[in-house]
Structure formats: structure tokens, C-alpha cells
N, C-alpha and C. Protein backbone atom coordinates (compact mmCIF):
# COMPACT_ATOMS: atom_id res chain seq x y z
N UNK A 1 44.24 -16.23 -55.71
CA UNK A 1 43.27 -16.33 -56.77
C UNK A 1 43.32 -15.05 -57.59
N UNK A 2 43.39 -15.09 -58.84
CA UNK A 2 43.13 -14.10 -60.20
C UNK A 2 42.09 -13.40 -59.99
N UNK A 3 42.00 -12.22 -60.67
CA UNK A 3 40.72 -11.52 -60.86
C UNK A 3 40.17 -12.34 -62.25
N UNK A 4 38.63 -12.49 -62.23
CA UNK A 4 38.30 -13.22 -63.34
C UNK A 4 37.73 -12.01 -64.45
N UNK A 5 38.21 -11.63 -65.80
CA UNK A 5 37.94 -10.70 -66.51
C UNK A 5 36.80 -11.20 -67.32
N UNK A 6 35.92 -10.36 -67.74
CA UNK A 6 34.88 -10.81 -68.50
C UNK A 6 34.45 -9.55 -69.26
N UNK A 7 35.48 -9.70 -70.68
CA UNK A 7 35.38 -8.26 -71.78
C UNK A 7 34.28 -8.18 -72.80
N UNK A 8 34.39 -7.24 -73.32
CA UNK A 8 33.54 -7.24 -74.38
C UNK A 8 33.78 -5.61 -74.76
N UNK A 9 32.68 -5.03 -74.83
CA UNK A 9 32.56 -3.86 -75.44
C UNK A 9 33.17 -2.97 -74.35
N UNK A 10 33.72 -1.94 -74.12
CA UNK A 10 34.02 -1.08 -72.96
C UNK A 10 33.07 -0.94 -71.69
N UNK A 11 31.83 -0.27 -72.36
CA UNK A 11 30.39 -0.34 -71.31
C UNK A 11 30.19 -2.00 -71.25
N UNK A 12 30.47 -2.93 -71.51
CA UNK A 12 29.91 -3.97 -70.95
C UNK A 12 30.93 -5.04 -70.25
N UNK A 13 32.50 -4.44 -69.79
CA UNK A 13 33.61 -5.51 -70.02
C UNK A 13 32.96 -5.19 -68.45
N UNK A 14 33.32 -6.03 -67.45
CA UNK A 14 33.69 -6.11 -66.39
C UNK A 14 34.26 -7.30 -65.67
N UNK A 15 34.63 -7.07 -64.27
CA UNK A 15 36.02 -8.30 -63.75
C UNK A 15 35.44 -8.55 -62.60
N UNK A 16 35.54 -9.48 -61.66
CA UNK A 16 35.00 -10.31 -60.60
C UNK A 16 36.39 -10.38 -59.50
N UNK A 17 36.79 -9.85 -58.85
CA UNK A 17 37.86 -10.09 -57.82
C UNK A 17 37.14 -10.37 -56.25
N UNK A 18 38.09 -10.82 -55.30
CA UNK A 18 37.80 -10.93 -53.86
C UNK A 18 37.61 -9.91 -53.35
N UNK A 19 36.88 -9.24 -52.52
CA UNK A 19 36.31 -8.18 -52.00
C UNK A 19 37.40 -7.43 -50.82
N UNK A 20 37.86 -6.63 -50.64
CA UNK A 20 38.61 -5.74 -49.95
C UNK A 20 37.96 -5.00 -49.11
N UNK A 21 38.41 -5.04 -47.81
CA UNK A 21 37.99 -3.87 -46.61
C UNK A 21 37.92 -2.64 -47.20
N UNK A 22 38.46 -2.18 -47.90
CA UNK A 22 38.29 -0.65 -49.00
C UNK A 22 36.53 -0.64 -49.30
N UNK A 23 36.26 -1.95 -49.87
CA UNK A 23 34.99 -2.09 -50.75
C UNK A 23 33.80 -1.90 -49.82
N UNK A 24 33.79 -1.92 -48.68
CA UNK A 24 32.74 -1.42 -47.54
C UNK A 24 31.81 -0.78 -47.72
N UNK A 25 32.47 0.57 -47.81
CA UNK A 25 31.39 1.53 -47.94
C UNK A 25 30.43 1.50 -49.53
N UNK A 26 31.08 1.36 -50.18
CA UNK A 26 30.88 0.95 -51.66
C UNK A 26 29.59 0.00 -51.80
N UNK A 27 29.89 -1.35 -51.25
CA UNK A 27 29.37 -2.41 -50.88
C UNK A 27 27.67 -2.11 -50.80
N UNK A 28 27.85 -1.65 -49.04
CA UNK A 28 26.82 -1.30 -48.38
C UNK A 28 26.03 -0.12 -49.30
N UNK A 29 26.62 0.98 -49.47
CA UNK A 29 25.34 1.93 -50.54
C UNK A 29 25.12 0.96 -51.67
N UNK A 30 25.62 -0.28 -52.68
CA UNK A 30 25.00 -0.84 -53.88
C UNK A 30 23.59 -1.99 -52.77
N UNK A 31 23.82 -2.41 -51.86
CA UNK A 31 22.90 -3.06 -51.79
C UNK A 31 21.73 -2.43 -50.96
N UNK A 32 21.86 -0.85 -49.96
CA UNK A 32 21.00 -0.33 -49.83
C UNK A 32 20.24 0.36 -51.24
N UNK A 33 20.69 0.60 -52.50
CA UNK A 33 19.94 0.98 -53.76
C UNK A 33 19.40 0.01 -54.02
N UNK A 34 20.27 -1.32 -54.13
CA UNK A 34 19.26 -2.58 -55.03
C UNK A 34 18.32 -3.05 -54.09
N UNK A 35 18.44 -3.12 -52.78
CA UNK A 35 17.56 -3.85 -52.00
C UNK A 35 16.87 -3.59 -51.08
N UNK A 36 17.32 -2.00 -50.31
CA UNK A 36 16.52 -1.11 -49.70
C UNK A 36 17.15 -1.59 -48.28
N UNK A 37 16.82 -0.61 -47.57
CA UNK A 37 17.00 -0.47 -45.92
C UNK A 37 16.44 -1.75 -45.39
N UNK A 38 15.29 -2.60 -46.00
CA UNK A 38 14.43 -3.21 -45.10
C UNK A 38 14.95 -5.30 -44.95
N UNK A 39 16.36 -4.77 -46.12
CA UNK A 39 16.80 -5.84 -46.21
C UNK A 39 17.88 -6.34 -44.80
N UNK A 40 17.97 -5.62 -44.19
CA UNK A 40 18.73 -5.89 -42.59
C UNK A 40 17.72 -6.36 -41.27
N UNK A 41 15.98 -6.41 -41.80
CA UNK A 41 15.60 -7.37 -40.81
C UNK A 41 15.16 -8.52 -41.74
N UNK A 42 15.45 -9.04 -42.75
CA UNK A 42 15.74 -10.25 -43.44
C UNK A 42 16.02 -11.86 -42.47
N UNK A 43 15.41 -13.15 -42.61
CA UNK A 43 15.61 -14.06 -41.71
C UNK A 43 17.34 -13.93 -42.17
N UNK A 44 17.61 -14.51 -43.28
CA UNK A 44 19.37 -14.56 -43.27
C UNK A 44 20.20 -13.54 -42.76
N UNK A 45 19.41 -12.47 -42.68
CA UNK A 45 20.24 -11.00 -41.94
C UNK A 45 20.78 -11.40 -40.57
N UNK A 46 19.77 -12.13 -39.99
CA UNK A 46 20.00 -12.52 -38.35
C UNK A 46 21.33 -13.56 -38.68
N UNK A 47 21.39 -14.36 -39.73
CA UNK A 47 22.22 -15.25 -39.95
C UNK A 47 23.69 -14.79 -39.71
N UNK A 48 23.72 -13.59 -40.75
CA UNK A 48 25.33 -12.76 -41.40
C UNK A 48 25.41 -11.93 -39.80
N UNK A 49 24.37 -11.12 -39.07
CA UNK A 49 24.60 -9.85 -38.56
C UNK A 49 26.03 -10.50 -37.24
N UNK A 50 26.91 -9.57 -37.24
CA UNK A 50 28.33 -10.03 -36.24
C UNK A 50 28.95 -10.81 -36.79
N UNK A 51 28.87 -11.03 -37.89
CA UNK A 51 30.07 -12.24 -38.69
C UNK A 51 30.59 -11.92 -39.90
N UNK A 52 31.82 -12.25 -40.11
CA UNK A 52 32.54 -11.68 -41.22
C UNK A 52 31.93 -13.08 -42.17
N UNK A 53 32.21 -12.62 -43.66
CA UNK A 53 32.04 -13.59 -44.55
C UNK A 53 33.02 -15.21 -44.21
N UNK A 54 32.47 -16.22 -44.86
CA UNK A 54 33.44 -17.42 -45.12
C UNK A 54 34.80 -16.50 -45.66
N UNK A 55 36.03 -17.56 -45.68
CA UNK A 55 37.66 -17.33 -45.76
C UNK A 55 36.99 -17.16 -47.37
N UNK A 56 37.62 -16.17 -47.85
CA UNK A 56 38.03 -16.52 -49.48
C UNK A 56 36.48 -16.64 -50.21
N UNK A 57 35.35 -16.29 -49.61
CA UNK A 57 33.90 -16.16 -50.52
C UNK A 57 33.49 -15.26 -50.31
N UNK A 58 34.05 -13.81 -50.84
CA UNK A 58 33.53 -12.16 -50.44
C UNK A 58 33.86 -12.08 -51.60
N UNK A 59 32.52 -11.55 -53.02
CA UNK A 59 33.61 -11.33 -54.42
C UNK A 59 32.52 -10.04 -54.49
N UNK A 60 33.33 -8.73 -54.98
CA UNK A 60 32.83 -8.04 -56.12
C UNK A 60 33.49 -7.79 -57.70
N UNK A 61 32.04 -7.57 -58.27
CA UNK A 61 32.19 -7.00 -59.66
C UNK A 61 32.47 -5.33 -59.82
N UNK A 62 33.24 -4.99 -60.58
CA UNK A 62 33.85 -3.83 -61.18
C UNK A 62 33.92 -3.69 -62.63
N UNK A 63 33.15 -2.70 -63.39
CA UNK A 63 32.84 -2.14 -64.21
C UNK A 63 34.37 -1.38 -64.94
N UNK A 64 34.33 -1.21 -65.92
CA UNK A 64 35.85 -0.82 -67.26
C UNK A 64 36.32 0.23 -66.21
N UNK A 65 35.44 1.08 -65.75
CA UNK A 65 36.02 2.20 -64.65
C UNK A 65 36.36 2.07 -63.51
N UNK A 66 36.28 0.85 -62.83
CA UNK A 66 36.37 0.37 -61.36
C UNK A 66 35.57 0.42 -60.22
N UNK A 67 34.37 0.67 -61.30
CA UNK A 67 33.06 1.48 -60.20
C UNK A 67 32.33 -0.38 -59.56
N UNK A 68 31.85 -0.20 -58.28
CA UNK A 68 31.68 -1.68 -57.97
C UNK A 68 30.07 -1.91 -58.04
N UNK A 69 29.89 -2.37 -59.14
CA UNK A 69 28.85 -2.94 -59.88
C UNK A 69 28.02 -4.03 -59.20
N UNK A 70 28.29 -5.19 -58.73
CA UNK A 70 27.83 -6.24 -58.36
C UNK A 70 28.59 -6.91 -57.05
N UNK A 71 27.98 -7.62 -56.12
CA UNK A 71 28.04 -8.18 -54.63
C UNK A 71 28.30 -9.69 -54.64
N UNK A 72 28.44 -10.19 -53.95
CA UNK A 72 27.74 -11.57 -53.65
C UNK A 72 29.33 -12.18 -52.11
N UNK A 73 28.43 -12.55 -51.43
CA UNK A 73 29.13 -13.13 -49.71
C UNK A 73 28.46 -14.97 -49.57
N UNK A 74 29.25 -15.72 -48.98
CA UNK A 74 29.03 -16.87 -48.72
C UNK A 74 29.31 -16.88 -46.83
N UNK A 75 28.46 -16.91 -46.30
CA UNK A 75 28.74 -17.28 -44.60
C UNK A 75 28.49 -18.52 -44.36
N UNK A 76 29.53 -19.00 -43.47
CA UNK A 76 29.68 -20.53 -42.68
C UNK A 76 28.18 -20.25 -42.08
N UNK A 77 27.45 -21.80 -41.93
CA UNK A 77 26.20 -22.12 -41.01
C UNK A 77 26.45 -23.73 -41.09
N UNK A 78 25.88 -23.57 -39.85
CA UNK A 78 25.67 -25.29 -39.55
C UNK A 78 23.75 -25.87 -39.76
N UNK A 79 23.93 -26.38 -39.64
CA UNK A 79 22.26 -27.12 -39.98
C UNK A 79 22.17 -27.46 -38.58
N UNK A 80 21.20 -26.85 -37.77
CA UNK A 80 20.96 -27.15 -36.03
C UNK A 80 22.46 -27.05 -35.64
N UNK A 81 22.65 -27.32 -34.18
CA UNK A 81 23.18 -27.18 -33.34
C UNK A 81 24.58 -28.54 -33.60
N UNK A 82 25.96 -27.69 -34.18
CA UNK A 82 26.80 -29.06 -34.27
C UNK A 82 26.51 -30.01 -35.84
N UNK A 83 25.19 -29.50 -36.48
CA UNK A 83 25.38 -30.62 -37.14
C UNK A 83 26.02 -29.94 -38.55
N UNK A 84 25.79 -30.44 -39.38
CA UNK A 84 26.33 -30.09 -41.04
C UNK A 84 26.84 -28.63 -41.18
N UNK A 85 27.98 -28.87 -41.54
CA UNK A 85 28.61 -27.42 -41.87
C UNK A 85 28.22 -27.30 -43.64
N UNK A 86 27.74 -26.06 -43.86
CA UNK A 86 26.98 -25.31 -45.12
C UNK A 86 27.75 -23.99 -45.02
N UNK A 87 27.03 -23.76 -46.33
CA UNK A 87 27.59 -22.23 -46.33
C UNK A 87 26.07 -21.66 -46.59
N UNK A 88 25.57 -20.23 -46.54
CA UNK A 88 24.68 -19.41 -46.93
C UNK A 88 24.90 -18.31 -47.65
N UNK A 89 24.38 -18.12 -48.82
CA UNK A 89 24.93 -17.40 -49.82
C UNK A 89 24.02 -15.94 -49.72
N UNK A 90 24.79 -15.12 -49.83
CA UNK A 90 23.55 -13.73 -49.88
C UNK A 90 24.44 -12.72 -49.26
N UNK A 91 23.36 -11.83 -49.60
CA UNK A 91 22.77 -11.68 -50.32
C UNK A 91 23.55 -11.18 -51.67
N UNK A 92 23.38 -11.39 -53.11
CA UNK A 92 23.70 -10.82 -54.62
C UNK A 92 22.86 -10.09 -55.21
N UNK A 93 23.76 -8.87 -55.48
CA UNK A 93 23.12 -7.99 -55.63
C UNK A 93 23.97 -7.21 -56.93
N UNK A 94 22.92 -6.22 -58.36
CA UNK A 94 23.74 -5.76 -58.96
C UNK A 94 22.84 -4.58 -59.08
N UNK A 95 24.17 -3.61 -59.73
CA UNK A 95 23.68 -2.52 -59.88
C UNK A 95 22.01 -2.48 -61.16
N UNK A 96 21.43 -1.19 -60.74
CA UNK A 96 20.62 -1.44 -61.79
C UNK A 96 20.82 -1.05 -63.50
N UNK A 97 21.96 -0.16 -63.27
CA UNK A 97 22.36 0.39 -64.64
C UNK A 97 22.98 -1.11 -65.61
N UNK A 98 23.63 -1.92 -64.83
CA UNK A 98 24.78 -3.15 -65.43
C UNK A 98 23.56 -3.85 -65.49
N UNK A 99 22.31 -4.14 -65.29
CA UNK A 99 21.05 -5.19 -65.41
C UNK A 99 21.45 -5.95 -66.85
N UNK A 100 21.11 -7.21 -66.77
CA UNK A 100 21.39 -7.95 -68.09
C UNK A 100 22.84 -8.31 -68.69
N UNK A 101 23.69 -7.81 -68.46
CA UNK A 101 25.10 -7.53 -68.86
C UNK A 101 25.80 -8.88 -68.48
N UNK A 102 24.85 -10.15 -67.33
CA UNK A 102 25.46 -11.04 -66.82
C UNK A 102 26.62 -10.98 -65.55
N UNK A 103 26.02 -9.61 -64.90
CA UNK A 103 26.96 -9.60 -63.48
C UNK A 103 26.68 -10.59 -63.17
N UNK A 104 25.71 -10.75 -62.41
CA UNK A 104 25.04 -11.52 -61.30
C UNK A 104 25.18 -13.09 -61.64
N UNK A 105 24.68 -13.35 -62.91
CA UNK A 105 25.02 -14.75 -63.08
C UNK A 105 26.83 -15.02 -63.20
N UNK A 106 27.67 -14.19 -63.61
CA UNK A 106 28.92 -14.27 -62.98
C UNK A 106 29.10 -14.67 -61.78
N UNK A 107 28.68 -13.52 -60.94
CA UNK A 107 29.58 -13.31 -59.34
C UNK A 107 28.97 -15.08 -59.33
N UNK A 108 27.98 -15.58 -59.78
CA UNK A 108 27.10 -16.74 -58.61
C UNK A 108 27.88 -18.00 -59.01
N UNK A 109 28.20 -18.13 -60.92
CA UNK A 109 29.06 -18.97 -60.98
C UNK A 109 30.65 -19.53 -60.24
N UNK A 110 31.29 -17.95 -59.88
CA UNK A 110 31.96 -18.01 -59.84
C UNK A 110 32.36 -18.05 -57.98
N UNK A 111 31.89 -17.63 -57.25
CA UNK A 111 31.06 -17.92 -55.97
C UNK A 111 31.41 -19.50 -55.71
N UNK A 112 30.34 -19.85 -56.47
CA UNK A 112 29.77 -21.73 -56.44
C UNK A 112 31.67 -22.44 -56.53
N UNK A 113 31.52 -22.24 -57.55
CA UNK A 113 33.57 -22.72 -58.39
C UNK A 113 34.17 -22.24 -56.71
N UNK A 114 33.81 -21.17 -56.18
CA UNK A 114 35.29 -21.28 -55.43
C UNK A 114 34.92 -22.41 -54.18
N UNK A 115 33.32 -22.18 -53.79
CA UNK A 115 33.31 -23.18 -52.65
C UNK A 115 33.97 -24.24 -52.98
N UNK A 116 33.33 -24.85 -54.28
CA UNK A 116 33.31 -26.18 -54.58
C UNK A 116 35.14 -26.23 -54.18
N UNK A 117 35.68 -25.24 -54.32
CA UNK A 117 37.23 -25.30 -54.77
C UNK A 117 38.23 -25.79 -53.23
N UNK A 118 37.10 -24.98 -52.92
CA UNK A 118 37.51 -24.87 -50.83
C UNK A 118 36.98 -26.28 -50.20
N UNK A 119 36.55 -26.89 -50.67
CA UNK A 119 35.34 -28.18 -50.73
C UNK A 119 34.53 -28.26 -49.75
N UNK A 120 33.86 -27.24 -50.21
CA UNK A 120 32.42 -26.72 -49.28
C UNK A 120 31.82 -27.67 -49.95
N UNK A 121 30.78 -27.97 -48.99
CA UNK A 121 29.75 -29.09 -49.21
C UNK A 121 28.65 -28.88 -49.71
N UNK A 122 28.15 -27.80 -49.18
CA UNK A 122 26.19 -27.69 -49.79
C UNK A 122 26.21 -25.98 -49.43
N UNK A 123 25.46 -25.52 -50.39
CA UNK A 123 25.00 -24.21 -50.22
C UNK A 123 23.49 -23.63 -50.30
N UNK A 124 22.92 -22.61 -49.15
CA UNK A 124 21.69 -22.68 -48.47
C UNK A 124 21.45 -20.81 -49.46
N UNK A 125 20.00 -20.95 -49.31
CA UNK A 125 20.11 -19.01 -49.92
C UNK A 125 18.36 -19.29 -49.52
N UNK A 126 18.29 -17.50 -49.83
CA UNK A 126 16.56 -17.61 -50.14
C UNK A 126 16.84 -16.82 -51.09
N UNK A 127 15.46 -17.09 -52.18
CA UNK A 127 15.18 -16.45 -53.25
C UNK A 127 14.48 -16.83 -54.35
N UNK A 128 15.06 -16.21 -55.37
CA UNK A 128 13.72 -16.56 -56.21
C UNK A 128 14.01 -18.30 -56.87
N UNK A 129 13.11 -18.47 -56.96
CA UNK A 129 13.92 -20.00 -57.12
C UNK A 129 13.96 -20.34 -58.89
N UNK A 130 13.06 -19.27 -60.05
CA UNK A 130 13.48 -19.98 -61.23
C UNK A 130 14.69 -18.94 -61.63
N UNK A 131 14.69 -18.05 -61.27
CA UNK A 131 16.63 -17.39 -61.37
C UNK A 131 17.80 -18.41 -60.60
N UNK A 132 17.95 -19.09 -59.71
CA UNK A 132 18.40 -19.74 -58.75
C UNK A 132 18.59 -21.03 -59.25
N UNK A 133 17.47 -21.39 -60.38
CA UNK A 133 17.37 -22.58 -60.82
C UNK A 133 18.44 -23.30 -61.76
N UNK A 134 19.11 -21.89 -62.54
CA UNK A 134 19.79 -22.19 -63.41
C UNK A 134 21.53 -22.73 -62.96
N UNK A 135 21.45 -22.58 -61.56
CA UNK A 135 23.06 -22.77 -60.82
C UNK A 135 22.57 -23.86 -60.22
N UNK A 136 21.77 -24.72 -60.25
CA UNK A 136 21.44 -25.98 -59.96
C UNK A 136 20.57 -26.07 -58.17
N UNK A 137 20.26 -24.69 -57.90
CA UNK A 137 19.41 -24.65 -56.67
C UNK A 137 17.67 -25.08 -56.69
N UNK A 138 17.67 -25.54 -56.01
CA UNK A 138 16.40 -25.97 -56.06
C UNK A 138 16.15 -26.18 -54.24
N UNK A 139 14.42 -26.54 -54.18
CA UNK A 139 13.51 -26.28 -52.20
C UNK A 139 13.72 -27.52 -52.35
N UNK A 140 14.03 -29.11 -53.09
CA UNK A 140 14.05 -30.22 -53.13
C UNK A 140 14.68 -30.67 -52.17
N UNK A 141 15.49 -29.91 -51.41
CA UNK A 141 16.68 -30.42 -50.01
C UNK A 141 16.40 -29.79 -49.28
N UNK A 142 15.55 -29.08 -49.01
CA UNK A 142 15.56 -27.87 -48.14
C UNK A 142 14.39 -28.06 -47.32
N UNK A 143 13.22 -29.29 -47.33
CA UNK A 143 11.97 -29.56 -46.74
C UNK A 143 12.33 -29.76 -45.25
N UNK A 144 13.43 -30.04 -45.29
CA UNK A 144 13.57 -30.47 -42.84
C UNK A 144 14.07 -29.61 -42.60
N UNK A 145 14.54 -28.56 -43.76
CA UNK A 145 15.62 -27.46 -42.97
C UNK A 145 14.92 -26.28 -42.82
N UNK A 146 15.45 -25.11 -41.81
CA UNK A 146 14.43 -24.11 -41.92
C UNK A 146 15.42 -22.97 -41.13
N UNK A 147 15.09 -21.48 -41.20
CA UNK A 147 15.91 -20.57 -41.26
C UNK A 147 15.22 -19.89 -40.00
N UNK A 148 15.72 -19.07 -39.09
CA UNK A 148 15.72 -18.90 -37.81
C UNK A 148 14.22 -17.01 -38.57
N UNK A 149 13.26 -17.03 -37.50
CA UNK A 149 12.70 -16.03 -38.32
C UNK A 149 11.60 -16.25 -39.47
N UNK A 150 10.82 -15.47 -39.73
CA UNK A 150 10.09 -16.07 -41.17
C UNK A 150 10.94 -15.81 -42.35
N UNK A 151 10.48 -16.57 -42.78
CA UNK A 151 10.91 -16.82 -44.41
C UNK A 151 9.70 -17.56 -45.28
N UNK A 152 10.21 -17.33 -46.69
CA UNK A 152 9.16 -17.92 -47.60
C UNK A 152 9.54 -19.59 -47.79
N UNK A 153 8.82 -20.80 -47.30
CA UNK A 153 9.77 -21.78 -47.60
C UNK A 153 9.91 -22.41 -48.97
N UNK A 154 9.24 -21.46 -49.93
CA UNK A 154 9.42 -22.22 -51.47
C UNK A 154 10.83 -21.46 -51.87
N UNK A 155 11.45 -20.82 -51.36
CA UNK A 155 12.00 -19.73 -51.77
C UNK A 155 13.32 -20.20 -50.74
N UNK A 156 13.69 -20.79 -49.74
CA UNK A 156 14.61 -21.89 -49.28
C UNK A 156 15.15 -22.42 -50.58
N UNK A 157 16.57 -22.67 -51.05
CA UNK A 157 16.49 -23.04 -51.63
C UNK A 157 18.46 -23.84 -51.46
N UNK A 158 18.42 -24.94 -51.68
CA UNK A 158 19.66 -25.78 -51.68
C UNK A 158 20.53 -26.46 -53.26
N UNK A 159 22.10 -25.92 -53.08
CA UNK A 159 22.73 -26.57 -54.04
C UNK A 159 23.86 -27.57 -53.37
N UNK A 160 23.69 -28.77 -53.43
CA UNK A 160 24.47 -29.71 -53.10
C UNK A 160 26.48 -29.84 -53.71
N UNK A 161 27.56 -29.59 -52.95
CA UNK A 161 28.65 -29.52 -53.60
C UNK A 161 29.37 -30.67 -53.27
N UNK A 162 28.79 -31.61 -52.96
CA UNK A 162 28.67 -33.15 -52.53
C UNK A 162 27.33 -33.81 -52.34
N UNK A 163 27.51 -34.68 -53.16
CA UNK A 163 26.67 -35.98 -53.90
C UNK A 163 25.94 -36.33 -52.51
N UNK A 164 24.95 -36.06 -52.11
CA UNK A 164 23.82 -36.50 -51.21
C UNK A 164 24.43 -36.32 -49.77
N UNK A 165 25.01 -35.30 -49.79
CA UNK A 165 25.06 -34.69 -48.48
C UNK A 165 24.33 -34.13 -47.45
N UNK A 166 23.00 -33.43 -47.98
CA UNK A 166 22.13 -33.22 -47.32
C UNK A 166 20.70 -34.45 -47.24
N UNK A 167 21.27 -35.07 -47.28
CA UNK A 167 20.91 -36.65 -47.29
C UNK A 167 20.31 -36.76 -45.60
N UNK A 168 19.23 -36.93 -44.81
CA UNK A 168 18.78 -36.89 -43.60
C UNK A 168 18.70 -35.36 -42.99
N UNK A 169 19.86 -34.18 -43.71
CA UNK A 169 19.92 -32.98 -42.16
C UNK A 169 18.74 -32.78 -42.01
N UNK A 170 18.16 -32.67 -41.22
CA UNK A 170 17.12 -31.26 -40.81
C UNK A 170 17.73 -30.40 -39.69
N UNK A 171 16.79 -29.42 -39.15
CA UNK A 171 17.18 -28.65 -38.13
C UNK A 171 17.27 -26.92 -38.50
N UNK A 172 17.23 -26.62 -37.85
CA UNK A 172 17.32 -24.70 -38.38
C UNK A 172 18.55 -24.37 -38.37
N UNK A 173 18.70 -23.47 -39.29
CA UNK A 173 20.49 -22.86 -39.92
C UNK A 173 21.08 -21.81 -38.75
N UNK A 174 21.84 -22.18 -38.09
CA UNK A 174 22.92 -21.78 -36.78
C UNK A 174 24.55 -20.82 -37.61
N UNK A 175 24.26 -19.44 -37.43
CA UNK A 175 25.68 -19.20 -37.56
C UNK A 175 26.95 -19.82 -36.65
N UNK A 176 27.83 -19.96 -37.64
CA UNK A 176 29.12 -20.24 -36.97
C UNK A 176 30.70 -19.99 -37.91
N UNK A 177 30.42 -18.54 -38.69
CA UNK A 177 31.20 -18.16 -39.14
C UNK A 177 32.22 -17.37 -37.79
N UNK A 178 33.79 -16.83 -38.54
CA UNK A 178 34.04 -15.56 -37.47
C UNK A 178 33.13 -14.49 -36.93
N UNK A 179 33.04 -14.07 -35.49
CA UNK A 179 32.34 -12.84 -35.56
C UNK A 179 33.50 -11.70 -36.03
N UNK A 180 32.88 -10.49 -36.31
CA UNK A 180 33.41 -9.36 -36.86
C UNK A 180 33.63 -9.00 -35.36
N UNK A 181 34.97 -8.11 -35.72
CA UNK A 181 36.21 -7.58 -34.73
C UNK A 181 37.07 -8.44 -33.96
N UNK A 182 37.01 -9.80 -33.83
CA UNK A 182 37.63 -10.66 -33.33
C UNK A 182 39.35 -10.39 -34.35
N UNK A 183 40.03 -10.33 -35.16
CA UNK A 183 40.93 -9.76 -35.48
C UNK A 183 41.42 -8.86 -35.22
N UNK A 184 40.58 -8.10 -35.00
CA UNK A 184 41.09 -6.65 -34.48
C UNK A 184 41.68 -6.62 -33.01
N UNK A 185 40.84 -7.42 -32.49
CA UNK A 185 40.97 -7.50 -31.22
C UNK A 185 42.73 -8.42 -30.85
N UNK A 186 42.45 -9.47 -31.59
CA UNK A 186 43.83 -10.61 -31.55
C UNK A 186 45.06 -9.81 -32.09
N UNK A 187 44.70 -8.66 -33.02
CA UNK A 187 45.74 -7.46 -34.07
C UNK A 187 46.45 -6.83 -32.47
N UNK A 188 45.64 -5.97 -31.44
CA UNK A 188 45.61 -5.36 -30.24
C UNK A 188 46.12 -6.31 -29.74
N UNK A 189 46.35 -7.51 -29.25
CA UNK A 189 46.95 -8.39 -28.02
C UNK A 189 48.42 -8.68 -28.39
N UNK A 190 48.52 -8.50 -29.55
CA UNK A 190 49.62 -8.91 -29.97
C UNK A 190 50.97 -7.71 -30.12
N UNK A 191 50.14 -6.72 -30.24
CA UNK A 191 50.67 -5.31 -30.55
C UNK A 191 51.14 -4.85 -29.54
N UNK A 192 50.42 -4.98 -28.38
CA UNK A 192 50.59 -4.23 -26.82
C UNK A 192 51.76 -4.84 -25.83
């Protein structure tokens, strides 16, 4: 996959690529500024914590200078135990200087396009729901389902990437992405 460019004036051009093990540290200080320390006991935090992102849904934004501007991760979840494979989107996050410039509604379009591309089925988030609204998320699918932890449930919010798929699920959202270091580990067995 391409980096997706999105130009304009110098201060406002920026590009959307797949996220790199480099981008880590980077990563982690933009979303401790935008979202604070307190965002790691989050219900979806319990979701992501020990798991690497979905294959191919880790994107950041980069600014004319290469500085990394904007976030956004998609993790595998099932709906209860075994049932519906989903993805959970989160957290997106942009810098505050790039505000308005259309990071964020980037990374999310472009996010959505790749599931759909991978033919992910339905995608789960919390948040605000009339920002959320405009990528076609809405709590309208989201009434049987429920997230491990409190959460706000107006703020649950579901985009369908197949036509009435969440059609019956209920049940609470179960990670079942990779856990993190399992590569590393298979990198070591193979090496030795």
C-alpha cells in the first residue's frame, strides 16, 4: 500500500502511511499530549493492552517535515466468546497544533477504506458520537453489545462493513488480536 498524500500549502500538506516500529516512541508521547496518562485505564485499553494492532491497520500522519502529527490503530475483537470477528478502532488522536487541517478525519477515512479493503466486517470504537457520525458510526448496533469495564454506552458506537452483520450479536467485546512479543519470540526459535 502507497502513502496517501494530502497537499496543499507547505504548513498544511501532510501524508498518511502504515505505521513503523520506528514510530513508537513518537506514537506514545502524541497520544500521552492529546489524551493524557489516564487514557491507559480506558475500558478499550483493557481491550489493546498485550496485543499488537490488526495486520495492515496501524496508520500515521506526517506533517511537510516528517514530524508525526496524527494516530489511529484498528485491533481484532470478537463479540463474546467465539462469536463475530470485529475490529476496534482507537484510539485517534492528533496533534493539537495540526487541529482543523483534516488529520483526523483523514487517518479515519482512510483506516475504514483499508478494513473494508481487508474485508473486515464491522467496526466497534467509543466516542464522541456526532464527530463519529460523519464516517457512518452510530450506538444504533451497539444496544446487546458491551465493552469489558465501564464505559459510556451512548458513546459505544458501530460502523457496519457488511450489510446487517451485526444483525442478532450481542455479548461483550473479547480480544483476539496477536499478543505483543509473540514474533519475537518465533524470530528466537528460529535463530537458535
Amino acid at each position: 500500500m502507497s502513502d496517501a498524500v494530502f497537499s496543499g500549502l507547505p504548513e498544511t500538506a501532510f501524508s498518511i502511511a502504515p505505521e513503523t516500529a520506528g514510530d513508537a516512541v513518537e506514537r506514545e508521547a502524541l497520544l500521552d499530549r492529546v489524551m493524557g496518562h489516564k487514557r491507559r485505564r480506558k475500558s478499550s485499553e483493557k481491550l489493546r493492552r498485550g496485543r499488537v494492532p490488526a495486520e495492515g491497520l496501524a496508520f500515521v500522519a506526517r506533517d511537510a517535515h516528517g514530524h508525526l502529527i496524527g494516530t489511529v490503530r484498528l485491533w481484532n475483537v470478537s463479540i463474546g466468546e467465539g462469536g463475530l470477528s470485529a475490529l476496534l478502532l482507537g484510539p485517534l488522536a492528533v496533534e493539537a497544533c495540526a487541529g482543523g487541517r483534516g488529520v483526523g478525519s483523514a487517518l479515519m477515512r482512510h483506516a475504514i477504506a483499508e478494513a473494508a479493503r481487508l474485508e473486515h466486517r464491522a467496526v466497534l470504537l467509543v466516542g464522541d458520537a456526532p464527530y463519529y457520525a460523519r464516517f457512518g458510526f452510530s450506538a444504533a448496533r451497539t444496544g446487546r453489545l458491551s465493552m469489558p469495564g465501564p464505559y459510556e454506552k451512548e458513546r459505544f458506537l458501530a460502523l457496519e462493513l457488511a450489510e446487517n452483520v451485526l444483525d442478532g450479536a450481542e455479548g461483550c467485546l473479547v480480544p483476539t488480536g496477536r499478543r505483543e512479543g509473540v514474533s519475537r519470540i518465533v524470530r528466537r526459535r528460529f535463530a537458535a
